[in-house]
N, C-alpha and C. Protein backbone atom coordinates (compact mmCIF):
# COMPACT_ATOMS: atom_id res chain seq x y z
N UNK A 1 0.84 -1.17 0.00
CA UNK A 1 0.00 0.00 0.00
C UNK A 1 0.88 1.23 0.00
N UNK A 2 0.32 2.67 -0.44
CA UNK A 2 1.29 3.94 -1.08
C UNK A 2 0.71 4.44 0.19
N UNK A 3 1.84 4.64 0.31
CA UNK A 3 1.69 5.66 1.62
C UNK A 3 1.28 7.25 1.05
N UNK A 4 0.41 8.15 1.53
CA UNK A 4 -0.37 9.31 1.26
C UNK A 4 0.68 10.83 1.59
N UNK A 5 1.74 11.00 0.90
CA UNK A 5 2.35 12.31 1.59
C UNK A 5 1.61 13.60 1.47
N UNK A 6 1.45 14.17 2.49
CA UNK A 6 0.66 15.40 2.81
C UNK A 6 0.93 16.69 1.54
N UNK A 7 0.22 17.20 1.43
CA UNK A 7 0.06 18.35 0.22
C UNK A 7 1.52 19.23 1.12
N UNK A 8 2.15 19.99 0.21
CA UNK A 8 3.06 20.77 0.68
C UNK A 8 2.23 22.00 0.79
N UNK A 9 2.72 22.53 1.96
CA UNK A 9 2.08 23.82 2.56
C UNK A 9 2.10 25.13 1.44
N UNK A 10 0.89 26.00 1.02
CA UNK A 10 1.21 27.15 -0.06
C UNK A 10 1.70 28.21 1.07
N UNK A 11 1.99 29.33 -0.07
CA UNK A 11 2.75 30.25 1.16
C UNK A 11 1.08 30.94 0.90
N UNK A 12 0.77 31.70 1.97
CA UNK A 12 0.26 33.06 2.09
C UNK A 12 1.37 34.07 1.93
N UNK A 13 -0.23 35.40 1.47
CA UNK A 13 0.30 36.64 0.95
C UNK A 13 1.22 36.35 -0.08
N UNK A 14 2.12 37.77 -0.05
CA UNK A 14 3.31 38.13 -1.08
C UNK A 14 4.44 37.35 -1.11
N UNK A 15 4.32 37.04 0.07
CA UNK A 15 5.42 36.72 0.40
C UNK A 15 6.38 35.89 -0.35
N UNK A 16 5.11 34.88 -0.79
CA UNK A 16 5.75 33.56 -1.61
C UNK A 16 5.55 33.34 -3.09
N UNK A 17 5.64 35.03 -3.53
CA UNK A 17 5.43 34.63 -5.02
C UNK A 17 6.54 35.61 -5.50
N UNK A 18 6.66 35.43 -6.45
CA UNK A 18 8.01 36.17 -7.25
C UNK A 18 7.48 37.07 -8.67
N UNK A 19 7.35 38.44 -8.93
CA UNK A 19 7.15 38.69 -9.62
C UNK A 19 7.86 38.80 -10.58
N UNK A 20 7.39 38.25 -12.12
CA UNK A 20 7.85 38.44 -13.16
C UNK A 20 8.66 39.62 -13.72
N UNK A 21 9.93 39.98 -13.82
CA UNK A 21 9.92 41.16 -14.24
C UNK A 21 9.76 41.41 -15.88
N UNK A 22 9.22 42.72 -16.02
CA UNK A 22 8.83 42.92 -17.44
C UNK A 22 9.91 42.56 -18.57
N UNK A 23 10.94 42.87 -18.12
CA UNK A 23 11.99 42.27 -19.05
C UNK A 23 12.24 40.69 -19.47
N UNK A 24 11.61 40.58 -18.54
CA UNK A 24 11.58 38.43 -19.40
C UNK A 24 10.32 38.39 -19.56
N UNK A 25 9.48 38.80 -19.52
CA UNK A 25 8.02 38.63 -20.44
C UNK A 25 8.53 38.19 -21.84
N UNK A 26 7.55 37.50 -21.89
CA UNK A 26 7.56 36.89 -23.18
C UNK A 26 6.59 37.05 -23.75
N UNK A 27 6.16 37.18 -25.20
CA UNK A 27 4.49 37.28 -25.65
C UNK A 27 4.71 36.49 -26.66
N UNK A 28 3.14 35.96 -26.52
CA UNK A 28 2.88 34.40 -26.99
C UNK A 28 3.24 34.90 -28.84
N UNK A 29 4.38 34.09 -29.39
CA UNK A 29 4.06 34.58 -31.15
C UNK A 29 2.77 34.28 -31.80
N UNK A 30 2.60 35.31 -32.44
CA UNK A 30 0.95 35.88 -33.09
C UNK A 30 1.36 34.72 -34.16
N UNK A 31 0.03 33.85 -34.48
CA UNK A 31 -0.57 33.01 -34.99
C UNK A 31 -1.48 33.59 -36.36
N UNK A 32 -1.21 33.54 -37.19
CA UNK A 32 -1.89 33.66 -38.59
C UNK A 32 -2.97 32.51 -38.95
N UNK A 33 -4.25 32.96 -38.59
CA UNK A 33 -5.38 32.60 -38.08
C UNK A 33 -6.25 32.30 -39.99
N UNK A 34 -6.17 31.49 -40.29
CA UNK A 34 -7.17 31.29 -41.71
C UNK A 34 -8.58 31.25 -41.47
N UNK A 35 -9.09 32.49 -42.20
CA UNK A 35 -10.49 32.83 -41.73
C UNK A 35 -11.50 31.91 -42.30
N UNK A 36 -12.79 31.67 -41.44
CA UNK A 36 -13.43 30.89 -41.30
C UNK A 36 -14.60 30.60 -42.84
N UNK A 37 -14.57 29.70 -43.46
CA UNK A 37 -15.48 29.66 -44.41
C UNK A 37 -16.79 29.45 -44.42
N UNK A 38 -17.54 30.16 -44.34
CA UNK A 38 -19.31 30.27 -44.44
C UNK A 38 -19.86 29.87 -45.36
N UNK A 39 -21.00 29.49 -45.71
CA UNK A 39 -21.83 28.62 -46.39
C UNK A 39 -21.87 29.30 -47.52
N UNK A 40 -21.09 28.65 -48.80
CA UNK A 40 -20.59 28.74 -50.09
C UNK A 40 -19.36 28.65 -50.34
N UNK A 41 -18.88 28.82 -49.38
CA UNK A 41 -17.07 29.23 -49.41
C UNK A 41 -16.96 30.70 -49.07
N UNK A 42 -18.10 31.71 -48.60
CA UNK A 42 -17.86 32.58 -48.50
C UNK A 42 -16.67 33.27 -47.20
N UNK A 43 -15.54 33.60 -47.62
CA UNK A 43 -14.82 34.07 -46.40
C UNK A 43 -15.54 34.98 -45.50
N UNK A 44 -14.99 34.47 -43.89
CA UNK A 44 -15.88 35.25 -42.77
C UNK A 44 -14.42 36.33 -42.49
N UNK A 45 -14.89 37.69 -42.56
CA UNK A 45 -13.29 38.89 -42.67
C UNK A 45 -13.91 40.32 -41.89
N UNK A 46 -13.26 40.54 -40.90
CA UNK A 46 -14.05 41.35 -40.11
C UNK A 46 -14.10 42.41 -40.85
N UNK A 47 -15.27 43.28 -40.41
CA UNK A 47 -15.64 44.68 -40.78
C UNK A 47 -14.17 45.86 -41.03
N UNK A 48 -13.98 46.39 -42.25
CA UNK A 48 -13.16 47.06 -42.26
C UNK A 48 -13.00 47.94 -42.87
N UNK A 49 -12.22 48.94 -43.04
CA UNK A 49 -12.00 50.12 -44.18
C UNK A 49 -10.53 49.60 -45.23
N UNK A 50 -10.51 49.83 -46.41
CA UNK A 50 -8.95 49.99 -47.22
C UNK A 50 -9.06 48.79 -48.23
N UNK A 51 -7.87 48.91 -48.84
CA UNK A 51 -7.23 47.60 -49.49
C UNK A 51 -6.61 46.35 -48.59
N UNK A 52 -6.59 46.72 -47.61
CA UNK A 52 -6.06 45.11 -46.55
C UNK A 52 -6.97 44.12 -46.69
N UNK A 53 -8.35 44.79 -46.02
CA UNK A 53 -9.58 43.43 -45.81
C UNK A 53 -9.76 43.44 -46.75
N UNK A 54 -10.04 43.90 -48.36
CA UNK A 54 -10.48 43.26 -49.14
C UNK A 54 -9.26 42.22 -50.13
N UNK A 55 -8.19 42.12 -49.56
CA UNK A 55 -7.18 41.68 -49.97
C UNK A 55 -7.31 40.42 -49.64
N UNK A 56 -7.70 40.49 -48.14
CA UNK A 56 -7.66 39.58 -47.17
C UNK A 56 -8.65 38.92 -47.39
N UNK A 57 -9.74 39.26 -48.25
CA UNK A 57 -11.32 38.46 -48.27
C UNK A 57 -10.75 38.10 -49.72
N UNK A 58 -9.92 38.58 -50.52
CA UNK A 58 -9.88 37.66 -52.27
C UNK A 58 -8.78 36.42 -51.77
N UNK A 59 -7.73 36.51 -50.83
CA UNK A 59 -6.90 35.35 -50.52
C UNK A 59 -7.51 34.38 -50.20
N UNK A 60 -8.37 34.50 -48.91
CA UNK A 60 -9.39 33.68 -48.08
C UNK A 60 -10.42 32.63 -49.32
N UNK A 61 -10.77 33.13 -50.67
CA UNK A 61 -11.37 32.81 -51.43
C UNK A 61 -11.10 31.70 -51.95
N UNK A 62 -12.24 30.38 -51.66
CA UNK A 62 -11.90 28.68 -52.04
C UNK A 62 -11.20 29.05 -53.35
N UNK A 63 -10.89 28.29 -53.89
CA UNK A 63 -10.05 27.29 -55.55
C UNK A 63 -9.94 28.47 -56.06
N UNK A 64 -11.01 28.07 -57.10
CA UNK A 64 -10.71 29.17 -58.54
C UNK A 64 -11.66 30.37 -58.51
N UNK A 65 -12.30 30.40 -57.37
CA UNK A 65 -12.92 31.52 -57.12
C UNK A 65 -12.15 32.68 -56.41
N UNK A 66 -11.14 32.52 -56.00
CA UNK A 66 -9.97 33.46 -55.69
C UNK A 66 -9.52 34.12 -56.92
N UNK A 67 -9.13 33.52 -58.22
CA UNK A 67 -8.59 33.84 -58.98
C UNK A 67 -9.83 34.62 -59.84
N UNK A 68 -11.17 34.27 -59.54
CA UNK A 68 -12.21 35.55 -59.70
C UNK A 68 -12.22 36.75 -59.03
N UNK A 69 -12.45 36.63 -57.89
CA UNK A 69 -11.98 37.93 -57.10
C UNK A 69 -10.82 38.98 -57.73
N UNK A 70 -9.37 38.39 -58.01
CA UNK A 70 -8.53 39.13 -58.47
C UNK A 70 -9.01 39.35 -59.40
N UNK A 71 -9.26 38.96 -60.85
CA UNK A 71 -9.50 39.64 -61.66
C UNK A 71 -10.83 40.72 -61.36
N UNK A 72 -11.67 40.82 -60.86
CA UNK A 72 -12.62 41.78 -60.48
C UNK A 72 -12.03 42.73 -59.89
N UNK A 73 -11.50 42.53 -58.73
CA UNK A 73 -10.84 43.71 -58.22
C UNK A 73 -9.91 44.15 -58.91
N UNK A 74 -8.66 44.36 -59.65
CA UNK A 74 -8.14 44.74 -60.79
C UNK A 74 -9.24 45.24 -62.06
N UNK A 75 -9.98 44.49 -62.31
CA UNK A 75 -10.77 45.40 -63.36
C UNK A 75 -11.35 46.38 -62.50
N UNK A 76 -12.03 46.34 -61.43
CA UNK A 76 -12.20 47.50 -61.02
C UNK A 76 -11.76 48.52 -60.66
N UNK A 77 -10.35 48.49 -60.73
CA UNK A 77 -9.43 49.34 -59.98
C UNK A 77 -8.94 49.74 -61.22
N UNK A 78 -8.93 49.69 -62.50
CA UNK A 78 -8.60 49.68 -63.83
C UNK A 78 -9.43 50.30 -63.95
N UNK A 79 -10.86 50.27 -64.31
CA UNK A 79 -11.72 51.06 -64.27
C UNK A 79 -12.37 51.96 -63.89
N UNK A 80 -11.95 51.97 -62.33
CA UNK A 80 -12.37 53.46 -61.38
C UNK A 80 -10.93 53.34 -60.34
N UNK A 81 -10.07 54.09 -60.94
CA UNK A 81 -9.07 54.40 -60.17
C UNK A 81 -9.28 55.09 -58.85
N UNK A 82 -9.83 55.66 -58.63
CA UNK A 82 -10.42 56.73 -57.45
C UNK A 82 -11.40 55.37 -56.51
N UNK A 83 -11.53 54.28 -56.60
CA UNK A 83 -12.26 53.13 -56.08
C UNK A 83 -12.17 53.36 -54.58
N UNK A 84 -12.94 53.40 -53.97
CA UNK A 84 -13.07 53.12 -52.58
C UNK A 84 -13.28 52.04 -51.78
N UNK A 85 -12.58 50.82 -51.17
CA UNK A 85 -13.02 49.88 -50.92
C UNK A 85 -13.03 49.22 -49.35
N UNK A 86 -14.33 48.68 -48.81
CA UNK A 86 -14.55 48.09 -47.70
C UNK A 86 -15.21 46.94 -47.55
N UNK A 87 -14.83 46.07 -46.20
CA UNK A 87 -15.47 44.75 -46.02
C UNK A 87 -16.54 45.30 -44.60
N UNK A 88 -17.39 44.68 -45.30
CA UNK A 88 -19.12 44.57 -44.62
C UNK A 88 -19.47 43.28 -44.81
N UNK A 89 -19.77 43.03 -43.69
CA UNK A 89 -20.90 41.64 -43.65
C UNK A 89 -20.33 40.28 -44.71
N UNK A 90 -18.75 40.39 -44.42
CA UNK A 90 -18.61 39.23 -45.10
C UNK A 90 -18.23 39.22 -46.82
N UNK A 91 -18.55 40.58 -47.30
CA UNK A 91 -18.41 41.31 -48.58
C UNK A 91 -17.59 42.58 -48.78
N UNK A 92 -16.84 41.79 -49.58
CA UNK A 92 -15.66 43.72 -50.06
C UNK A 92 -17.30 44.36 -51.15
N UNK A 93 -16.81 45.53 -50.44
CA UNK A 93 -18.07 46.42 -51.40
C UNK A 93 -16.88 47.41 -51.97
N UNK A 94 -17.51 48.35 -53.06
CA UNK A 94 -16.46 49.47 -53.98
C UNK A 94 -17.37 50.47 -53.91
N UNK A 95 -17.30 51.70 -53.61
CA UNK A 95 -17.43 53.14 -54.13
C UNK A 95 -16.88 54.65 -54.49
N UNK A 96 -17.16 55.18 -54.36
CA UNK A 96 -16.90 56.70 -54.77
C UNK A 96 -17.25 57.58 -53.30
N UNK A 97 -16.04 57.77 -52.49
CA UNK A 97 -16.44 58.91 -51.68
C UNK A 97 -17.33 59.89 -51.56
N UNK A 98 -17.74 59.80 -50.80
CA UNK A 98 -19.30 60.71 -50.80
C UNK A 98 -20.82 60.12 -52.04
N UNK A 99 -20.42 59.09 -52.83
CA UNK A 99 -21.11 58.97 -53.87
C UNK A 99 -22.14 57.66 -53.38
N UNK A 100 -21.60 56.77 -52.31
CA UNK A 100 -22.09 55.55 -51.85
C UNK A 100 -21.15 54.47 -52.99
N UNK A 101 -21.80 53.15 -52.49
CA UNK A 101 -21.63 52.00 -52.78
C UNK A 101 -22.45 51.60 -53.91
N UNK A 102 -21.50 50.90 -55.37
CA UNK A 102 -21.80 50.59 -56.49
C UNK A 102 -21.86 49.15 -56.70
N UNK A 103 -21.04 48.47 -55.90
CA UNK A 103 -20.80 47.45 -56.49
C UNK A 103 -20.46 46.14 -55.22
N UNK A 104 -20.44 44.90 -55.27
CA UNK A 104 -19.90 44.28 -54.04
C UNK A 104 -19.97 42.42 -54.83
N UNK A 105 -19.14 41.63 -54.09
CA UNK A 105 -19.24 40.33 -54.62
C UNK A 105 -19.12 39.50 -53.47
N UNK A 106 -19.91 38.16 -53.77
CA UNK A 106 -19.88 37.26 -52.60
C UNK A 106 -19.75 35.95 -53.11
N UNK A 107 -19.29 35.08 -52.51
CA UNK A 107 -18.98 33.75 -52.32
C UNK A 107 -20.39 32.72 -53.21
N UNK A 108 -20.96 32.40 -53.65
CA UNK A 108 -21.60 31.41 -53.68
C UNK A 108 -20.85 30.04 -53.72
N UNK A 109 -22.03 28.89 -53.41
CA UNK A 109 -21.56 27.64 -53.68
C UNK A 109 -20.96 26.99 -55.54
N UNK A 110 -21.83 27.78 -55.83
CA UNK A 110 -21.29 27.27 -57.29
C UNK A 110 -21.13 28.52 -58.44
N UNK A 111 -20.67 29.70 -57.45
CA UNK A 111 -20.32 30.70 -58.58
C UNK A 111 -19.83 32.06 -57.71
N UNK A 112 -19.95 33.41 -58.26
CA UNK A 112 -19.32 34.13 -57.56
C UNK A 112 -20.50 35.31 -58.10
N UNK A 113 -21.26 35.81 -56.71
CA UNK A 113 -22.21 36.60 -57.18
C UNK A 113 -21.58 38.10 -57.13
N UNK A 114 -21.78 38.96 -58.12
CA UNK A 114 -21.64 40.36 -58.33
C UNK A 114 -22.86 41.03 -58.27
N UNK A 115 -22.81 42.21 -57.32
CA UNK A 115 -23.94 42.67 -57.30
C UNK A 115 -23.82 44.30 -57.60
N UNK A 116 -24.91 44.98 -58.47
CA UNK A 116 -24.73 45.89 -59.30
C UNK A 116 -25.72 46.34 -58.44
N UNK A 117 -25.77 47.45 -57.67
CA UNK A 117 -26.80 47.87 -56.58
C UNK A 117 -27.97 48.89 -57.31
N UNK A 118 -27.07 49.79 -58.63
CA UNK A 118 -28.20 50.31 -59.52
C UNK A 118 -28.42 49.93 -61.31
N UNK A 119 -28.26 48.34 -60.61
CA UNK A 119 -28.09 47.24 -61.92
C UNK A 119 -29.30 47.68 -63.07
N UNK A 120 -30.35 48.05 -62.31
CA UNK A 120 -31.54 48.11 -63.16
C UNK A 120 -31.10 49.41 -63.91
N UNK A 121 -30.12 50.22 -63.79
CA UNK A 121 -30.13 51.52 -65.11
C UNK A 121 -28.84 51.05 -65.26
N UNK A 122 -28.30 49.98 -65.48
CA UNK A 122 -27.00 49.23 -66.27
C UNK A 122 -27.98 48.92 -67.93
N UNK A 123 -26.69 49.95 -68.91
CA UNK A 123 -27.12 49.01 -70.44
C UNK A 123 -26.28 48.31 -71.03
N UNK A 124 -26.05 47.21 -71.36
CA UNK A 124 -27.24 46.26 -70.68
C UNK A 124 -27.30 46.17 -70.19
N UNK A 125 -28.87 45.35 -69.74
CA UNK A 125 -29.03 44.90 -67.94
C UNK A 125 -28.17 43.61 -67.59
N UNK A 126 -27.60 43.42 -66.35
CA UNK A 126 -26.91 42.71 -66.27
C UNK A 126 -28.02 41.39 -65.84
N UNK A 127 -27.54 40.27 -65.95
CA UNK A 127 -28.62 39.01 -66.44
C UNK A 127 -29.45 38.96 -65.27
N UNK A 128 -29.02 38.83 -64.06
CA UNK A 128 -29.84 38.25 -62.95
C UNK A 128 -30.77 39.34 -62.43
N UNK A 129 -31.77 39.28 -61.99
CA UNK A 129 -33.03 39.51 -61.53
C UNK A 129 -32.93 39.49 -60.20
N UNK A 130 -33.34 40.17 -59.07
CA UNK A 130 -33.25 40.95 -57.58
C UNK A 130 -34.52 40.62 -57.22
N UNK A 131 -34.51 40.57 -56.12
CA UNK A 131 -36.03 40.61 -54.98
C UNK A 131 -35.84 42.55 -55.00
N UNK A 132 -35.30 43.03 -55.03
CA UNK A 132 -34.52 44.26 -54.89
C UNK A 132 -34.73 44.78 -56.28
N UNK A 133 -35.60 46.08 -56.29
CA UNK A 133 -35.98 46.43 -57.68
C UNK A 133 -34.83 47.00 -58.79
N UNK A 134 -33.48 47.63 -57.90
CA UNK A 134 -33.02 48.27 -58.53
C UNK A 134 -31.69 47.66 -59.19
N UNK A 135 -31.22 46.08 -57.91
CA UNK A 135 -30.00 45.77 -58.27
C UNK A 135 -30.07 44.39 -58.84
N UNK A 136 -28.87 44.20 -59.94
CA UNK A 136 -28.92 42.83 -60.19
C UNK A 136 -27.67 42.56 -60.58
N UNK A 137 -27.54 41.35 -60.82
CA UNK A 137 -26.60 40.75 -60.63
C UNK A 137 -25.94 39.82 -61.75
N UNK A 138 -24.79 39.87 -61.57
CA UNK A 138 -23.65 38.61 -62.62
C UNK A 138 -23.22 37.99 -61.89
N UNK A 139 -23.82 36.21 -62.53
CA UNK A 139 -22.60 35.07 -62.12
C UNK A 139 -22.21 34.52 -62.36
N UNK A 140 -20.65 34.17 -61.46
CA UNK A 140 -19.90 33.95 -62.61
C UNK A 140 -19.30 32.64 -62.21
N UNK A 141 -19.45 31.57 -63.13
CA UNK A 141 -19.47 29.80 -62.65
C UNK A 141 -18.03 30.20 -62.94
N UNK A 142 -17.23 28.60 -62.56
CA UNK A 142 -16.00 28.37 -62.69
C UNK A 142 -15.92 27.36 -63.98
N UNK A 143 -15.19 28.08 -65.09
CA UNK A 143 -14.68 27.91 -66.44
C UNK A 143 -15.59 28.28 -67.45
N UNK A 144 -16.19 29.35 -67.32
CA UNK A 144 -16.99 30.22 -67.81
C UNK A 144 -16.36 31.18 -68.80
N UNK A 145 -16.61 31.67 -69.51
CA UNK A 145 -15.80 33.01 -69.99
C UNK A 145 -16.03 34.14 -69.22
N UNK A 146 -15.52 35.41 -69.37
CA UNK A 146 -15.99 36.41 -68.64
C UNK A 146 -15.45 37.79 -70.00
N UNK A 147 -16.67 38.22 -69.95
CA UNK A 147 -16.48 39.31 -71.10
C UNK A 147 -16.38 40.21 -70.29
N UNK A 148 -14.72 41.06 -70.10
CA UNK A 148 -14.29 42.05 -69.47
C UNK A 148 -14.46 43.44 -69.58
N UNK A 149 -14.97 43.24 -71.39
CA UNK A 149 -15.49 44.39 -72.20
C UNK A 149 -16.77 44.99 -71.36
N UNK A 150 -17.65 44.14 -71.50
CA UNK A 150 -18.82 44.00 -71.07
C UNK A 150 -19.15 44.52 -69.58
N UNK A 151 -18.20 44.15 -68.61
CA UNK A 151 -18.24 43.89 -66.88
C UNK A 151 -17.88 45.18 -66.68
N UNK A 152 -16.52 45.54 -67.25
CA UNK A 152 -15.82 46.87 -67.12
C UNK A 152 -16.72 47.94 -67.69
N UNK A 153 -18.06 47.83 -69.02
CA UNK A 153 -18.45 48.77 -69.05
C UNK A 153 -19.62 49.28 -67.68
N UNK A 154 -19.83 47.99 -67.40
CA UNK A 154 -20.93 48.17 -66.11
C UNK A 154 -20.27 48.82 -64.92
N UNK A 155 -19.21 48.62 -64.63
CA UNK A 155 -18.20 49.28 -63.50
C UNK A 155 -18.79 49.96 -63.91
N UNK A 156 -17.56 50.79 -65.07
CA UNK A 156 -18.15 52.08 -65.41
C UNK A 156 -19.70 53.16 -65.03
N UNK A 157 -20.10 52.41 -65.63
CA UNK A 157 -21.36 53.08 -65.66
C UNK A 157 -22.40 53.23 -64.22
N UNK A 158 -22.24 51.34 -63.49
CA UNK A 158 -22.20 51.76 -61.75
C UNK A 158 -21.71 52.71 -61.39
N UNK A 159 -20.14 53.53 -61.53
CA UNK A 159 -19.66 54.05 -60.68
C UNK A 159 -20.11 55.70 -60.58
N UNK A 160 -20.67 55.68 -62.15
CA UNK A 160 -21.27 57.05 -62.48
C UNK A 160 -22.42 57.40 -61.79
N UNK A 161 -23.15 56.53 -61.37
CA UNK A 161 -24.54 56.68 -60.58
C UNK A 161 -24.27 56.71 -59.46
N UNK A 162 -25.83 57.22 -58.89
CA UNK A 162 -25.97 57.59 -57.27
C UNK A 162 -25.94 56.47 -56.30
N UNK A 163 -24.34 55.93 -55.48
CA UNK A 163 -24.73 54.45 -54.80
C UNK A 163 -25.65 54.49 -53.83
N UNK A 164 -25.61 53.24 -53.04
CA UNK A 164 -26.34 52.83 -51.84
C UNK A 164 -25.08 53.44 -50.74
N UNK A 165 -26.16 53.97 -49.74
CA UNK A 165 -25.12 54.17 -48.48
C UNK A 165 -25.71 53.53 -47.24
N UNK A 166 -25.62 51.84 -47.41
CA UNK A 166 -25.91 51.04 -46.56
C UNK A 166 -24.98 50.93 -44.97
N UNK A 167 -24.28 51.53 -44.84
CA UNK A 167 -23.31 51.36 -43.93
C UNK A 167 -22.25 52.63 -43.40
């Protein structure tokens, strides 16, 4: 049979503790955290202002839908140099200072939705149809073509109109 040795006595107070001095602190190395994928593949990218988060939401982007993102954001930035860009709700959106929000893209499961917020005075109209009277939308499957002619004139012409100032 084990014989039971008694708990060693703690100290009370100060007495019996030793403070750390700040000079050997150590801080834990920062961990590069891969953001969480939401239902489609949509990257989850906190709320932000600039080119970082939306950088950070086209990397985050499954397979070959990343390599959509870049080309969108480059055509857009090709097309409205003056581009303003932020992540909301999971979505890089684009506008014009003081003008609102034109444009924004999201994750689907089997494509990459673009949303044209004053799609309905886009000529042409861009194909998809809105619960939302004014905006609609392009999507864009994986190995699709993408007529840049076409997309870039809608930038365009989004960026000329009055956006949404949802946020």
């Amino acid at each position: 049979m084990k014989s039971k040795k008694p708990a060693a006595a703690k100290p009370t107070g100060t007495a019996g503790k030793r403070k750390q001095s700040s000079a050997t602190k150590t801080k834990a190395p920062s961990v590069q955290v891969k953001p969480v994928l939401l239902a489609g593949g949509n990257p989850q990218i906190a709320k932000s202002d600039g080119e970082a988060p939306v950088r950070a939401f086209i990397a985050a982007m499954p397979g070959w839908k990343r390599d959509v993102g870049r080309r969108l954001d480059a055509l857009i930035v090709r097309t409205v140099p003056n581009v303003r860009k932020v992540v909301r709700w999971n979505t890089p959106f684009y506008g014009i200072e003081g003008q609102g929000w034109f444009l924004g893209f999201h994750c689907i499961t089997k494509y990459v939705k673009v949303a044209f917020f004053r799609g309905a005075s886009l000529r042409p109209l861009p194909p998809v149809e809105s619960k939302q009277k004014d905006v609609r939308y392009l999507h864009i499957h994986e190995n699709e073509p993408l007529d840049e002619k076409l997309v870039a004139s809608w930038i365009q012409q989004a960026s000329e109109l009055p956006g949404e100032n949802c946020f």
